[in-house]
C-alpha atoms as a PDB file:
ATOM      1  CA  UNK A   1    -163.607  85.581 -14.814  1.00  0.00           C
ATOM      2  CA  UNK A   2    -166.891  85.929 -12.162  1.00  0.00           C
ATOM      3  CA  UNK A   3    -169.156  86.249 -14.922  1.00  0.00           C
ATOM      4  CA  UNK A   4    -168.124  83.599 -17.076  1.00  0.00           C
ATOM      5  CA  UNK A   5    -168.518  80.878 -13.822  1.00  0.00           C
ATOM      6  CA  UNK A   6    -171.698  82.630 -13.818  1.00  0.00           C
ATOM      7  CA  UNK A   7    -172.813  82.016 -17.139  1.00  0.00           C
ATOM      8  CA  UNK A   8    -171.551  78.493 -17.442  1.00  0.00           C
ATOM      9  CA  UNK A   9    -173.704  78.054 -14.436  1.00  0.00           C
ATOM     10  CA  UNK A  10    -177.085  79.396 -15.744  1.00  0.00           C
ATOM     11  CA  UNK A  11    -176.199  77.899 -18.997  1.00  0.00           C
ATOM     12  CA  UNK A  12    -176.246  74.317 -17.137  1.00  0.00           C
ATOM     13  CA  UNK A  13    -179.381  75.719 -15.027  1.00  0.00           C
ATOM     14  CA  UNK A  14    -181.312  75.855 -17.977  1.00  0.00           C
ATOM     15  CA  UNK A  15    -181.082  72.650 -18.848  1.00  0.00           C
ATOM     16  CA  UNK A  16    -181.192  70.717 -15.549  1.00  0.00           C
ATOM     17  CA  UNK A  17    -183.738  71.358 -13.388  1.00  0.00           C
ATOM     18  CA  UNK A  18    -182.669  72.071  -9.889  1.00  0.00           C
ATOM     19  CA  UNK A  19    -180.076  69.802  -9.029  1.00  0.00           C
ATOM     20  CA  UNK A  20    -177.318  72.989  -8.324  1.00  0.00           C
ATOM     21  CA  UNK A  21    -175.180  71.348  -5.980  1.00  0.00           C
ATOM     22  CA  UNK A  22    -174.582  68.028  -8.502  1.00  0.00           C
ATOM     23  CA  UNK A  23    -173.798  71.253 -10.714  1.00  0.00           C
ATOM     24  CA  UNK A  24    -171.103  72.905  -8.783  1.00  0.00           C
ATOM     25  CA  UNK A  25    -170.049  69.518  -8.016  1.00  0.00           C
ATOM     26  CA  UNK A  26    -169.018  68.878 -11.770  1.00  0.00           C
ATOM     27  CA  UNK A  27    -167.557  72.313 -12.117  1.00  0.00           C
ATOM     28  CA  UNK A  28    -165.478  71.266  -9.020  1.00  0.00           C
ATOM     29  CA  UNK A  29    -164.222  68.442 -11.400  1.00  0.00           C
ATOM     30  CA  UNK A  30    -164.110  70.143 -14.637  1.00  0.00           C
ATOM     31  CA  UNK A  31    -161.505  73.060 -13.119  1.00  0.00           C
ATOM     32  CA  UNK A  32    -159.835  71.337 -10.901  1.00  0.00           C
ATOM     33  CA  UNK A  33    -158.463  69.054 -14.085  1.00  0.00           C
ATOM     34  CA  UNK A  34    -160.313  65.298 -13.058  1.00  0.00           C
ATOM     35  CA  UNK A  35    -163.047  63.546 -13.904  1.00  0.00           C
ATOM     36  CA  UNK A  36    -166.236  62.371 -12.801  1.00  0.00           C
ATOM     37  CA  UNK A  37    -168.300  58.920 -11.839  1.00  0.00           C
ATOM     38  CA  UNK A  38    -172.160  59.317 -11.721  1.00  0.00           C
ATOM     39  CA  UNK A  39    -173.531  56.953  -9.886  1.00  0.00           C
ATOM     40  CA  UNK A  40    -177.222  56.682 -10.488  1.00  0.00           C
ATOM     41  CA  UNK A  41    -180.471  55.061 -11.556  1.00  0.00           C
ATOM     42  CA  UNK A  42    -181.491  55.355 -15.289  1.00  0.00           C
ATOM     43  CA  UNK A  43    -183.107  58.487 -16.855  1.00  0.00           C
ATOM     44  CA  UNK A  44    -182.742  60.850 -14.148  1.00  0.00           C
ATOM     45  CA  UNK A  45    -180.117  63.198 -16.837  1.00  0.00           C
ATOM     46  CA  UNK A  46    -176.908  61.764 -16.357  1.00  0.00           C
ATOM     47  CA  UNK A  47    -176.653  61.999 -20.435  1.00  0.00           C
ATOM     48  CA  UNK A  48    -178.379  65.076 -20.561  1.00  0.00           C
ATOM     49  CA  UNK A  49    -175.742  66.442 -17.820  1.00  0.00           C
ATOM     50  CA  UNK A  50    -172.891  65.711 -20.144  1.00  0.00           C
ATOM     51  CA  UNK A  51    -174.088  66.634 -23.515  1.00  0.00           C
ATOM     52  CA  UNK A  52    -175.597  70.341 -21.744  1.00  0.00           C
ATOM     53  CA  UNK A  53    -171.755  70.660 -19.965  1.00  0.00           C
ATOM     54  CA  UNK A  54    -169.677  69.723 -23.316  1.00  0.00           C
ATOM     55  CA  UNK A  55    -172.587  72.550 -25.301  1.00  0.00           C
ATOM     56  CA  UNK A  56    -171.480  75.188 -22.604  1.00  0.00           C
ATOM     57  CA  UNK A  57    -167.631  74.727 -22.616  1.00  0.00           C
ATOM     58  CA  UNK A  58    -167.782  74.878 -26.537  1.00  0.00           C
ATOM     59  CA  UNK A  59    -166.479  71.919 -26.749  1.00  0.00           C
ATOM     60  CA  UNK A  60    -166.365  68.181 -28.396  1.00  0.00           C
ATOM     61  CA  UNK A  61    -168.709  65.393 -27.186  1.00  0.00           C
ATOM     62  CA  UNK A  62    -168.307  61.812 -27.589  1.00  0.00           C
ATOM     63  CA  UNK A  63    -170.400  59.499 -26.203  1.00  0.00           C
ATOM     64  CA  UNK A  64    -169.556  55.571 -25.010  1.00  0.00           C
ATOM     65  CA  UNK A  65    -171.957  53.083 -24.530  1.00  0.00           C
ATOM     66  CA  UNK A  66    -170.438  50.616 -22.497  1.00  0.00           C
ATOM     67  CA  UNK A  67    -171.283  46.995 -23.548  1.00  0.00           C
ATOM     68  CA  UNK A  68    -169.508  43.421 -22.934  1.00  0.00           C
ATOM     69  CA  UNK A  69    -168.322  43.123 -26.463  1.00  0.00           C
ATOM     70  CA  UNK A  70    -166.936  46.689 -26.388  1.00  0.00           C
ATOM     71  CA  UNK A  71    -162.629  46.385 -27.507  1.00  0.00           C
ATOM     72  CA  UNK A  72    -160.369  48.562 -25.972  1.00  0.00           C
ATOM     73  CA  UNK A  73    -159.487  50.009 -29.296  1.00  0.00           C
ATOM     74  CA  UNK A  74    -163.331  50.994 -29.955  1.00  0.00           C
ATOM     75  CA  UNK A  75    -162.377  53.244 -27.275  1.00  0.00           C
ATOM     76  CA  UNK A  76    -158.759  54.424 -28.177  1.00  0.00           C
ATOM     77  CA  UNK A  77    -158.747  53.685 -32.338  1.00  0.00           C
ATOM     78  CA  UNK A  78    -156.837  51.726 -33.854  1.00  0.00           C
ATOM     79  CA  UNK A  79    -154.569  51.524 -37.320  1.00  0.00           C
ATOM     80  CA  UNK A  80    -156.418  50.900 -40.205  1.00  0.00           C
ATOM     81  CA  UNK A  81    -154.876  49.508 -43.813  1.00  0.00           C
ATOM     82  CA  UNK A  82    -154.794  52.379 -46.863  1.00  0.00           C
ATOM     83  CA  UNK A  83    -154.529  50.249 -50.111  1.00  0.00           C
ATOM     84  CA  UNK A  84    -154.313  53.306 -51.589  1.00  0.00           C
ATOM     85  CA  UNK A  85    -150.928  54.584 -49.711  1.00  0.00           C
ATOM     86  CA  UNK A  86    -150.267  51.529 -49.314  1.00  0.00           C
ATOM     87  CA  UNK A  87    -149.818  52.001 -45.323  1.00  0.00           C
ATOM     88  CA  UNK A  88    -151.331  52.319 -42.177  1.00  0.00           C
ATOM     89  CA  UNK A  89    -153.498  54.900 -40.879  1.00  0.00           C
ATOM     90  CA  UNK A  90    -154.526  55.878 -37.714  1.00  0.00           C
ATOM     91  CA  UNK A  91    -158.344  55.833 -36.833  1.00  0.00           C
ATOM     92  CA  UNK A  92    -158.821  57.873 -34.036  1.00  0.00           C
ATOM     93  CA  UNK A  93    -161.854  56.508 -31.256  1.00  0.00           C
ATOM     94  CA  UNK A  94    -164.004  58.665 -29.219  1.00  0.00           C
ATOM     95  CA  UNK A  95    -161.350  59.604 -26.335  1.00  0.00           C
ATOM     96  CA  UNK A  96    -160.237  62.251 -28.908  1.00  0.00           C
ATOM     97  CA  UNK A  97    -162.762  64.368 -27.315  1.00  0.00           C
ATOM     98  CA  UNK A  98    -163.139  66.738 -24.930  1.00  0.00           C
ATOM     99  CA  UNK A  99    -166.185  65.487 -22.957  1.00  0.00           C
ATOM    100  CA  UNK A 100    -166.219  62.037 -22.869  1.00  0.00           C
ATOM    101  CA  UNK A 101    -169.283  60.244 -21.368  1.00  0.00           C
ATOM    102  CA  UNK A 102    -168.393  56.836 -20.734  1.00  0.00           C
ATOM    103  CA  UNK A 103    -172.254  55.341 -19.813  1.00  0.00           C
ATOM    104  CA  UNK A 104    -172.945  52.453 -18.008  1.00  0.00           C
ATOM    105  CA  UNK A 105    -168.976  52.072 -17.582  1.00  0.00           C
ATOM    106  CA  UNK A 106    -169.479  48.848 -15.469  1.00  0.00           C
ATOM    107  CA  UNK A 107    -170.967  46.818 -18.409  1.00  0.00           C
ATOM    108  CA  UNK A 108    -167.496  46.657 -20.810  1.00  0.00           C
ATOM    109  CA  UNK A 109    -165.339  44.081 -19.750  1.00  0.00           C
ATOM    110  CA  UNK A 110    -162.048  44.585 -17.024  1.00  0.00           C
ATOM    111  CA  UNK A 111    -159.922  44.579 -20.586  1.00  0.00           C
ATOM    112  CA  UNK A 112    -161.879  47.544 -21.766  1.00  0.00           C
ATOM    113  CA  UNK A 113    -162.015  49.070 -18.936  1.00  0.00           C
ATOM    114  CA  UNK A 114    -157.778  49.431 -18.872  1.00  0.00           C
ATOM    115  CA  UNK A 115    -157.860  51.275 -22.076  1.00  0.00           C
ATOM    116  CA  UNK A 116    -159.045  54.302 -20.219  1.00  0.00           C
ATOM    117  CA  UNK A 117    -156.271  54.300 -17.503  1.00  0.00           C
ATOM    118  CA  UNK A 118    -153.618  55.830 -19.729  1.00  0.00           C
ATOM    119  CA  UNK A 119    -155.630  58.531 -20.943  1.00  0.00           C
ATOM    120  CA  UNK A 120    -157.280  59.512 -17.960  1.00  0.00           C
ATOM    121  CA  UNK A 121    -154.130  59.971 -15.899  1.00  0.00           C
ATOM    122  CA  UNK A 122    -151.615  61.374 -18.778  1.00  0.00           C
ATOM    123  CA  UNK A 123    -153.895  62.603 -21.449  1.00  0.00           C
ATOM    124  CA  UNK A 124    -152.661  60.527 -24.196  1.00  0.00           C
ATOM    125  CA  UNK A 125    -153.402  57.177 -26.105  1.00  0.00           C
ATOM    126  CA  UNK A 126    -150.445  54.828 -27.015  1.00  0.00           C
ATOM    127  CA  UNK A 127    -151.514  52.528 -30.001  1.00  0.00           C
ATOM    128  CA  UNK A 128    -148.715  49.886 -31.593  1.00  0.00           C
ATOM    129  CA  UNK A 129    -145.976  52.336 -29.500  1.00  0.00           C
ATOM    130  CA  UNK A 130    -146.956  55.275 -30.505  1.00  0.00           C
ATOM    131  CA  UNK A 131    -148.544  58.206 -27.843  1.00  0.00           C
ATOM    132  CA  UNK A 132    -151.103  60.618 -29.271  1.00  0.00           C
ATOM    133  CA  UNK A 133    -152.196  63.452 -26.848  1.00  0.00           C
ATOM    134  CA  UNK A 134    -155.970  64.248 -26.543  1.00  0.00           C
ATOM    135  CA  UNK A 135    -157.690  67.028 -26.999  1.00  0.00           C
ATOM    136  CA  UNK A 136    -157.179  69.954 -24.010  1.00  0.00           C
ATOM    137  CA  UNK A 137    -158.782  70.039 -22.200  1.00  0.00           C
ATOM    138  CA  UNK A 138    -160.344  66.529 -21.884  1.00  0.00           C
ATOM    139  CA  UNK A 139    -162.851  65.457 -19.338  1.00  0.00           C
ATOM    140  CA  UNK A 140    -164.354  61.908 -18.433  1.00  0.00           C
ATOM    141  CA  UNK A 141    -167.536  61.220 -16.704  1.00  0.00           C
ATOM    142  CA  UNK A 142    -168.648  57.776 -16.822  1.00  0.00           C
ATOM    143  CA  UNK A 143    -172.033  56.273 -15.127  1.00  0.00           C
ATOM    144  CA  UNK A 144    -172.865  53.131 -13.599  1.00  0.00           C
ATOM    145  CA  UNK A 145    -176.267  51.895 -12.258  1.00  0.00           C
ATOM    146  CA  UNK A 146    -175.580  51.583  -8.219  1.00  0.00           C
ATOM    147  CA  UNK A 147    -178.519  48.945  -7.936  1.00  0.00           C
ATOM    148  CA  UNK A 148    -178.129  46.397 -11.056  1.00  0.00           C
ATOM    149  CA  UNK A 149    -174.916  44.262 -10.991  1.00  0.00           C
ATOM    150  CA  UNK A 150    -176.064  41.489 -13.473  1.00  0.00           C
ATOM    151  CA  UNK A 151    -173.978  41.393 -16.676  1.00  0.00           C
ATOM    152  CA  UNK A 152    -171.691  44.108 -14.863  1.00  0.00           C
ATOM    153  CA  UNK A 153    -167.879  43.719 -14.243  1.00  0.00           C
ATOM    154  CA  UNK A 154    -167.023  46.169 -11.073  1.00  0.00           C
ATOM    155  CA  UNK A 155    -164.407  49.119 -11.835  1.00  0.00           C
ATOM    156  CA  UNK A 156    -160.536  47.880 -10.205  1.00  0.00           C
ATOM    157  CA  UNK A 157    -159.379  50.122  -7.384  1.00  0.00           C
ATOM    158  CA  UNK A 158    -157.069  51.472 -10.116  1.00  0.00           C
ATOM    159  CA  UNK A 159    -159.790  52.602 -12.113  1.00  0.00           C
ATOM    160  CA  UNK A 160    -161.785  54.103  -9.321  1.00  0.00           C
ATOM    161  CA  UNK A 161    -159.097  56.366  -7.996  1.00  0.00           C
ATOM    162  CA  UNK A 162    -158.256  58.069 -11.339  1.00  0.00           C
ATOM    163  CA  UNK A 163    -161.928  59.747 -10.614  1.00  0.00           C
ATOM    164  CA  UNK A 164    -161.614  63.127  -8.944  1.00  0.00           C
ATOM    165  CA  UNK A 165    -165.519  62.544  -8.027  1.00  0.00           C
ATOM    166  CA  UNK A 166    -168.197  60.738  -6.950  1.00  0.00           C
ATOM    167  CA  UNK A 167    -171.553  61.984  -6.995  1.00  0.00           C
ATOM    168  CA  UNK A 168    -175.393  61.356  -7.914  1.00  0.00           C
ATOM    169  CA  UNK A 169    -178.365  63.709  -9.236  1.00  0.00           C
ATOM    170  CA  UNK A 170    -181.186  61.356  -7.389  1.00  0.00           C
ATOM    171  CA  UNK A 171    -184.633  61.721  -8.227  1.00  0.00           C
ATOM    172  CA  UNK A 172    -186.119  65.540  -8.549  1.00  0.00           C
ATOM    173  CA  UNK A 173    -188.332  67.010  -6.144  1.00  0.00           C
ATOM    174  CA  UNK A 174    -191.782  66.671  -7.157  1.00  0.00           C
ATOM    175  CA  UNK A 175    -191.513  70.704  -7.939  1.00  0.00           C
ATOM    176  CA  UNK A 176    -188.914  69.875 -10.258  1.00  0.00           C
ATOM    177  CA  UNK A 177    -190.233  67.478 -11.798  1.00  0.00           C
ATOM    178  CA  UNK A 178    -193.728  69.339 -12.479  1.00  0.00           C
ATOM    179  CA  UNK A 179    -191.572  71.814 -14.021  1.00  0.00           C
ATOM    180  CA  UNK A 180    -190.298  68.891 -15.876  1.00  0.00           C
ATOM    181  CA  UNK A 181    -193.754  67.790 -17.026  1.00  0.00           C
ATOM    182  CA  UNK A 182    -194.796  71.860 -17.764  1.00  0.00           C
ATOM    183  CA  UNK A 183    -191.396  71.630 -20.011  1.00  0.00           C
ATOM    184  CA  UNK A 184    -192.766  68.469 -22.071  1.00  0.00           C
ATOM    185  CA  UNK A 185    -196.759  69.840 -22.377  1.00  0.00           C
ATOM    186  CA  UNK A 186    -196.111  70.966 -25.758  1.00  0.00           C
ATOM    187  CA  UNK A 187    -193.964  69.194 -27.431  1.00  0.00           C
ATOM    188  CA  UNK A 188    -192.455  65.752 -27.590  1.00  0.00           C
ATOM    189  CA  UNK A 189    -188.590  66.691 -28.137  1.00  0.00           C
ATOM    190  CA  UNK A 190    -185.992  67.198 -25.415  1.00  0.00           C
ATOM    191  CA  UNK A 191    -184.039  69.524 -28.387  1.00  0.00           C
ATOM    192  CA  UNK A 192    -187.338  72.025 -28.293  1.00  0.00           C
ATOM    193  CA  UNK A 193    -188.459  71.645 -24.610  1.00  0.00           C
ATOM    194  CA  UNK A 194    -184.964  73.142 -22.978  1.00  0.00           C
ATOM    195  CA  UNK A 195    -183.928  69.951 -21.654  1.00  0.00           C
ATOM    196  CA  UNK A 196    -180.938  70.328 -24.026  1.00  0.00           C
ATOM    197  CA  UNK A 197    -181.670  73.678 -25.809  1.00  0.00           C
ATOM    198  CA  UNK A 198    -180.362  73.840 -29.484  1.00  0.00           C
ATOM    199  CA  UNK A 199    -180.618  77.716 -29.072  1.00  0.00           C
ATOM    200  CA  UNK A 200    -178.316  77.460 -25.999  1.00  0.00           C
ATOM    201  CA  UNK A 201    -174.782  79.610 -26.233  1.00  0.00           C
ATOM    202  CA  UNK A 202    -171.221  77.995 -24.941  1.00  0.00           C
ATOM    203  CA  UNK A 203    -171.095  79.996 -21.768  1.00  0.00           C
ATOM    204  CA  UNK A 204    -167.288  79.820 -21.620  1.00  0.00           C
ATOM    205  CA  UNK A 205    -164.436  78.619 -24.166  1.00  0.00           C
ATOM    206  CA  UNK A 206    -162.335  75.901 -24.568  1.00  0.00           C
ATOM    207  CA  UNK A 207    -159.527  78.504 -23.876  1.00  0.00           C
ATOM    208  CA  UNK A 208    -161.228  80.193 -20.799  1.00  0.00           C
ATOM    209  CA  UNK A 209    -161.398  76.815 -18.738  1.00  0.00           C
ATOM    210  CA  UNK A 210    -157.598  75.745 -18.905  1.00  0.00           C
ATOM    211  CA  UNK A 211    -157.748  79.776 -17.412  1.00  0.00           C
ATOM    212  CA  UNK A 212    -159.705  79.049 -14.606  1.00  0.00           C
ATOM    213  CA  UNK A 213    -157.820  75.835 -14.017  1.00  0.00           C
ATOM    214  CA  UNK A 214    -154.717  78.073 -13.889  1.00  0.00           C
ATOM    215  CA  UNK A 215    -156.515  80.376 -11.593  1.00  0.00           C
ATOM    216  CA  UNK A 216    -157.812  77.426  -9.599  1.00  0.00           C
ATOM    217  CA  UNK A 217    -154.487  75.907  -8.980  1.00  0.00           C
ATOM    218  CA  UNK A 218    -153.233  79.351  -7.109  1.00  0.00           C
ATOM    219  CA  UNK A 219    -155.871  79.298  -4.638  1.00  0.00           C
ATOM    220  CA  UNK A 220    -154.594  79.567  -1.522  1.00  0.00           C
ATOM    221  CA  UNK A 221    -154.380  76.335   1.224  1.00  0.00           C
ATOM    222  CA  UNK A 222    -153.223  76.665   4.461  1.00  0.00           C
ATOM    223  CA  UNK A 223    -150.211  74.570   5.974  1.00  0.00           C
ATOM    224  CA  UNK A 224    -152.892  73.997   8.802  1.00  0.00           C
ATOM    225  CA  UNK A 225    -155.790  72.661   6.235  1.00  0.00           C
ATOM    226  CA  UNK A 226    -153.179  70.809   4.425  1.00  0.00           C
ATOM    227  CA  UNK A 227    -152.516  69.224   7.686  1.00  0.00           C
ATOM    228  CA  UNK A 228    -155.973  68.246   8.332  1.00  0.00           C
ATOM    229  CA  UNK A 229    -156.385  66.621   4.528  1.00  0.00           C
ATOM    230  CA  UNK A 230    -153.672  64.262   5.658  1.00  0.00           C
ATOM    231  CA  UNK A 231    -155.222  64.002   8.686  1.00  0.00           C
ATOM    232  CA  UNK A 232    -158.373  63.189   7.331  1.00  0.00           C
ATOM    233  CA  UNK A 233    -157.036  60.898   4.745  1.00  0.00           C
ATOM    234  CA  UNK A 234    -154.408  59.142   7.276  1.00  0.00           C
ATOM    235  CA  UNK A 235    -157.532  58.350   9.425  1.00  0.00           C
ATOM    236  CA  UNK A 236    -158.823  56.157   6.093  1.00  0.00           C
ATOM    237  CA  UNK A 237    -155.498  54.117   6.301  1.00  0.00           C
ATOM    238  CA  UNK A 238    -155.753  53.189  10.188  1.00  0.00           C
ATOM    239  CA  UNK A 239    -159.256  52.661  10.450  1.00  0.00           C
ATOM    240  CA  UNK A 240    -160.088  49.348  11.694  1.00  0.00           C
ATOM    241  CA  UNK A 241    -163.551  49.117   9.261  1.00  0.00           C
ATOM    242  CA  UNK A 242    -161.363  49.837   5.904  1.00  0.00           C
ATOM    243  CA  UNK A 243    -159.477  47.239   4.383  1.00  0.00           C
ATOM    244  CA  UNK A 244    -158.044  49.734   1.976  1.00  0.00           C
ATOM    245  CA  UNK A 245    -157.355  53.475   2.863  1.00  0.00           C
ATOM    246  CA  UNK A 246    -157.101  56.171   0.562  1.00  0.00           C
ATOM    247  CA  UNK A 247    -154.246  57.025  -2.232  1.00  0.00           C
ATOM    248  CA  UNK A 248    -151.863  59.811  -2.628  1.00  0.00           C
ATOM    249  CA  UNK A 249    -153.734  60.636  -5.492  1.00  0.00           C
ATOM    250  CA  UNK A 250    -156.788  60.887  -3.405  1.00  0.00           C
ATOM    251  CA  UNK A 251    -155.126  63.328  -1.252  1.00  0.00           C
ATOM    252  CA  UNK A 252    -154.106  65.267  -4.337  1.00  0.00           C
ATOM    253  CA  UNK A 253    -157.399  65.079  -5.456  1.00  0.00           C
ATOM    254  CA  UNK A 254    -159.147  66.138  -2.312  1.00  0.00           C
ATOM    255  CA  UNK A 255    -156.494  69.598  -2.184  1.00  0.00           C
ATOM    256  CA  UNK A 256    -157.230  70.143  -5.426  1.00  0.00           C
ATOM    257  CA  UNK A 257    -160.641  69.764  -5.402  1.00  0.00           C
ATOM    258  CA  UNK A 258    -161.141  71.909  -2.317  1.00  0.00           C
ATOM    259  CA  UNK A 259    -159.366  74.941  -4.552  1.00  0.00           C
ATOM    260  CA  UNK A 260    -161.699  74.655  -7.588  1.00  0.00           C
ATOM    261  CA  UNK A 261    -164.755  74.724  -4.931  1.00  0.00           C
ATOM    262  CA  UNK A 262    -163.852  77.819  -2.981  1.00  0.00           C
ATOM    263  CA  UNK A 263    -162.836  79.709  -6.636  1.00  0.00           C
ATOM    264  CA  UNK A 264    -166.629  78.932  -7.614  1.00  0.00           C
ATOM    265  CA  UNK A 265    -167.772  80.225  -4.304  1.00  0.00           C
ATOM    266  CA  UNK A 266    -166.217  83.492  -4.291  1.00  0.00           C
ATOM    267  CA  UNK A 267    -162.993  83.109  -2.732  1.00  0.00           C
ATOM    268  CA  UNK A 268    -159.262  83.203  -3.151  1.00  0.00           C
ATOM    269  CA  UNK A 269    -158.304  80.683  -0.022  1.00  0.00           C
ATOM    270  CA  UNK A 270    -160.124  77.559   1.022  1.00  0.00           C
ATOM    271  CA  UNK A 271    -161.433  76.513   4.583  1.00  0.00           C
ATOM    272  CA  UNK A 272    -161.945  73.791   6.257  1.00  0.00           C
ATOM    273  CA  UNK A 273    -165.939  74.068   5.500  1.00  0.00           C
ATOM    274  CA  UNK A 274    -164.794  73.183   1.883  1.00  0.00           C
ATOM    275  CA  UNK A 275    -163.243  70.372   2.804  1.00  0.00           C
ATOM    276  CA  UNK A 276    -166.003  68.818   4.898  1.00  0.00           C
ATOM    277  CA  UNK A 277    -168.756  69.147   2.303  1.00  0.00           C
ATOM    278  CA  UNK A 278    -165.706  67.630  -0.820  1.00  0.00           C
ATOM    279  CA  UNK A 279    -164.884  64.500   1.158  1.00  0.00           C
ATOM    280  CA  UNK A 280    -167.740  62.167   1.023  1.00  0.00           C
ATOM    281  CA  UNK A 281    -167.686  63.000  -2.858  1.00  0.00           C
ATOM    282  CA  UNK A 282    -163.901  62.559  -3.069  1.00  0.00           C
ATOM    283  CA  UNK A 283    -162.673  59.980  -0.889  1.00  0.00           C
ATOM    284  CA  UNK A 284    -165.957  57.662  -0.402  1.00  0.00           C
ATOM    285  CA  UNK A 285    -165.087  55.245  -3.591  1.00  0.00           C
ATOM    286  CA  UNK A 286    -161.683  54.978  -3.214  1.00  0.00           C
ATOM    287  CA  UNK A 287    -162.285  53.120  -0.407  1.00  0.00           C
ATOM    288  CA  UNK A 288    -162.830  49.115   0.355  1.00  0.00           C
ATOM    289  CA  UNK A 289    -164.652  48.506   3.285  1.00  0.00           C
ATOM    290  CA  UNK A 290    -164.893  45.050   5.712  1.00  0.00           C
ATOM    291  CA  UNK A 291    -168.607  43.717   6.357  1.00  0.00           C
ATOM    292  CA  UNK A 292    -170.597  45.547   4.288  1.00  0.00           C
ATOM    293  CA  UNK A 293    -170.420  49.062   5.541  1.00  0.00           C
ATOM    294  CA  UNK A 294    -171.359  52.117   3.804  1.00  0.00           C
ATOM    295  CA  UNK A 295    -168.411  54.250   2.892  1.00  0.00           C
ATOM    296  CA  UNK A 296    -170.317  57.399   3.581  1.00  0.00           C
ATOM    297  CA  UNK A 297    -171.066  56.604   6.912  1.00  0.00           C
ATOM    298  CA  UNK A 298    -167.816  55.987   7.604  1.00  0.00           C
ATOM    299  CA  UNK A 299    -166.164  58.977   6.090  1.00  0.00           C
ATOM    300  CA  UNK A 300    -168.960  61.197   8.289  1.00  0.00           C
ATOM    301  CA  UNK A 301    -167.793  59.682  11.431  1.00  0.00           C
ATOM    302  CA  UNK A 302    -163.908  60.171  10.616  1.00  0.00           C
ATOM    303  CA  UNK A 303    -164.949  63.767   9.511  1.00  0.00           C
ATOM    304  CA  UNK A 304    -166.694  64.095  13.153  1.00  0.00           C
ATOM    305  CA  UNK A 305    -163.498  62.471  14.988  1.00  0.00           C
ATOM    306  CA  UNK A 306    -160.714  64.191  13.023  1.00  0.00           C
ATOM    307  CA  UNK A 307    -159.992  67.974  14.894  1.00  0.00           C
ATOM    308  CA  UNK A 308    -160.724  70.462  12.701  1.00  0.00           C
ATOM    309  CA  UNK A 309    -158.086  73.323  12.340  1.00  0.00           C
END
């Protein structure tokens, strides 16, 4: 399965310029069975990102604009009246997907926001008592501006830990973005500039990722790595500048993650390298922090402090 992380690689390449550790970082996500928060500024191809990452998995795409008069059943369906059979229907929303970009996440109301916490944690919408399963395999990555908080409701603790991820593309390089710029000379359209490339080829099936999940999920983890996960994450729950430590989930999340990443990089056992370089992404916004702090600094000192197996 070497060449098809390969080619879902390139396949992304093409379309983002640079950028190749935000890449592995979703691929992280996408095989080890979470999902994703993008935190960035506008236009620098959070969008793009998604649409080019659904087009290589051969799968669905559904995209979410998040506003304040958003329902929660604009985002799950809902049942709809057949005068004709002279019964309900069910309507399904855009969750019944199997890339789901949930943009500027932080603009629907705390209401709205809940109708994503069933399906993101159990893979199924209930509607008037009755549980529909989504689309396998099904993959969220939602995006919030980290700067602009006007007319913005901030994601519940609850919300935040059903992402696997954290991460951010940032601004390019300026090589990038004069390839960028040599990209756009000639024509005006993202389709016929490569940006998102209508000629592009899924690099990988539907099929072939729950595979690699599988595959994933038997990569080996020491007892002594597992040891310094909880470590790590027991550190979050004692520290005297966190008001609220990291889940069980996150500790889940941060084994799980640390599988996916040494599959893509070649190996059948992670180390405590992959560890290191996964925390900041996984554990940073699950936490609450007292007096302003940033949650990455914090996280690199614990890293620093905690012994390393």
């Amino acid at each position: 399965m070497r060449e098809k992380i390969d080619a879902l690689t390139q396949n992304l390449a093409l379309t983002i310029v640079g950028k190749s550790e935000t890449i592995r970082l979703m691929l992280v996500a996408l095989l080890a069975g979470g999902h994703a928060l993008l935190e960035d500024v506008p236009g620098v191809g959070k969008t793009l990102l998604a649409k080019s990452l659904a087009r290589s998995i051969d799968g669905k795409f559904q995209r979410l604009q998040c506003t304040p008069d958003l329902l929660p059943t604009d985002i799950t369906g809902t049942n709809i009246w057949n005068p004709k059979s002279g019964e309900f229907s069910f309507l399904p929303g855009p969750v019944f997907t199997n890339v789901l970009l949930a943009d500027e996440i932080n603009r629907a109301t705390p209401r709205t926001q809940s109708a994503l916490l069933e399906v993101m944690e159990e893979q199924q919408v209930t509607v008037d008592g009755v549980s529909r399963d989504v689309p396998t395999p099904f993959f969220v990555i939602a995006t919030q501006n980290p700067i602009e908080y006007q007319g913005t409701f901030p994601l519940p603790e609850a919300q935040m830990d059903r992402f696997m991820l954290s991460l951010s593309l940032g601004y390019p390089t300026q090589a990038e973005e004069l390839q960028m710029l040599q990209r756009h000379q000639k024509s005006g359209s993202f389709e016929q500039t490569g940006f998102l490339r209508s000629d592009s080829q899924p690099g990988i099936s539907l099929t072939e990722v729950q595979e690699l999940r599988r595959i994933c999920a038997q990569v080996k983890v020491d007892i002594s790595l597992q040891q310094y996960i909880l470590d790590l994450v027991r550190a979050t729950r004692q520290d005297e500048e966190i008001t609220l430590g990291v889940s069980p989930r996150g500790t889940l999340a941060l084994q799980r993650t640390t599988q996916a990443l040494a599959f893509l990089l070649g190996r059948d056992y992670a180390i405590p390298d992959d560890v290191k370089f996964l925390a900041p992404h996984v554990l940073c916004h699950r936490l609450i922090l007292t007096g302003g702090r940033r949650a990455r600094t914090v996280i690199e000192r614990l890293l620093r402090a905690v012994p390393i197996p």
